[in-house]
Protein backbone atom coordinates (compact mmCIF):
# COMPACT_ATOMS: atom_id res chain seq x y z
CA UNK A 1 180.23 54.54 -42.65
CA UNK A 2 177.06 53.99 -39.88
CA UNK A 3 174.66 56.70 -40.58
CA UNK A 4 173.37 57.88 -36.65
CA UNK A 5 169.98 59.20 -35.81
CA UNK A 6 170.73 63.04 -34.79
CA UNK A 7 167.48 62.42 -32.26
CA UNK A 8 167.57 59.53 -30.60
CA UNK A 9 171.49 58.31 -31.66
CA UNK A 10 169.90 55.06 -33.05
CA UNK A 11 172.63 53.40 -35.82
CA UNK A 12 171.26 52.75 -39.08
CA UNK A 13 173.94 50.46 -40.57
CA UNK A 14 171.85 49.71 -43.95
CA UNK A 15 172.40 53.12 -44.87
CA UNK A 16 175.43 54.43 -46.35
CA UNK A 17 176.51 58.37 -46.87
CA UNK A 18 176.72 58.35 -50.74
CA UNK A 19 173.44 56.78 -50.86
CA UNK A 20 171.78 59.77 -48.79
CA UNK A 21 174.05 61.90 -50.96
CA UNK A 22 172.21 60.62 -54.18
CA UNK A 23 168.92 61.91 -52.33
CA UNK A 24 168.22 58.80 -50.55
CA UNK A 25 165.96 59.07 -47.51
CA UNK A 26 165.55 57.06 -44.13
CA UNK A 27 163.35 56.69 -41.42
CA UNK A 28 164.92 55.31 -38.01
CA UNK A 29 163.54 52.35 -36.53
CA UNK A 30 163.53 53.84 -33.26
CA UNK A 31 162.06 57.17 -32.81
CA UNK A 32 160.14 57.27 -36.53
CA UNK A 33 161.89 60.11 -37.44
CA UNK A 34 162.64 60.80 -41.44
CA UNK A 35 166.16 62.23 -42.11
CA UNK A 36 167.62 62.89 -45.75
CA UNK A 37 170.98 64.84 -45.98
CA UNK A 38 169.48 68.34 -45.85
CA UNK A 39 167.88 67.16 -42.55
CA UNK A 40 170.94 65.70 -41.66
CA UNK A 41 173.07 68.16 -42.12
CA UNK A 42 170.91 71.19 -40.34
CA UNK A 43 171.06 69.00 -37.47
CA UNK A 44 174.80 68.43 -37.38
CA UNK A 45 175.19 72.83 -37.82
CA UNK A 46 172.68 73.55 -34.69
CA UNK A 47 174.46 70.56 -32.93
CA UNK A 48 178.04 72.55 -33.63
CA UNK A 49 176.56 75.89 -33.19
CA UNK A 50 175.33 74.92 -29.71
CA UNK A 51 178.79 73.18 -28.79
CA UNK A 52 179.88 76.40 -29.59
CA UNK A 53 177.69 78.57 -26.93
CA UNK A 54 179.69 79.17 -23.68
């Protein structure tokens, strides 16, 4: 699976979910910023919880 950057929705092909799941860490090529899957996965709860908002 294509890990996205949340920010700027840059594809980061090289790195794969069990290896951020092992406590791997990335920086995107495009914006600069660092994700890891705490990171990650804040971003994907605000991203529901404002999908959510009427």
């Amino acid at each position: 699976m294509t890990t996205t950057c949340p920010l700027c929705h840059t594809q980061a092909p090289t790195i794969t979910d069990a290896a951020l799941k092992a406590g791997g860490a990335w920086q995107c090529t495009r914006c600069g910023q660092k994700w890891d899957v705490l990171r990650l996965a804040t971003a994907a709860a605000y991203t529901a919880y404002e999908e959510s908002r009427p």
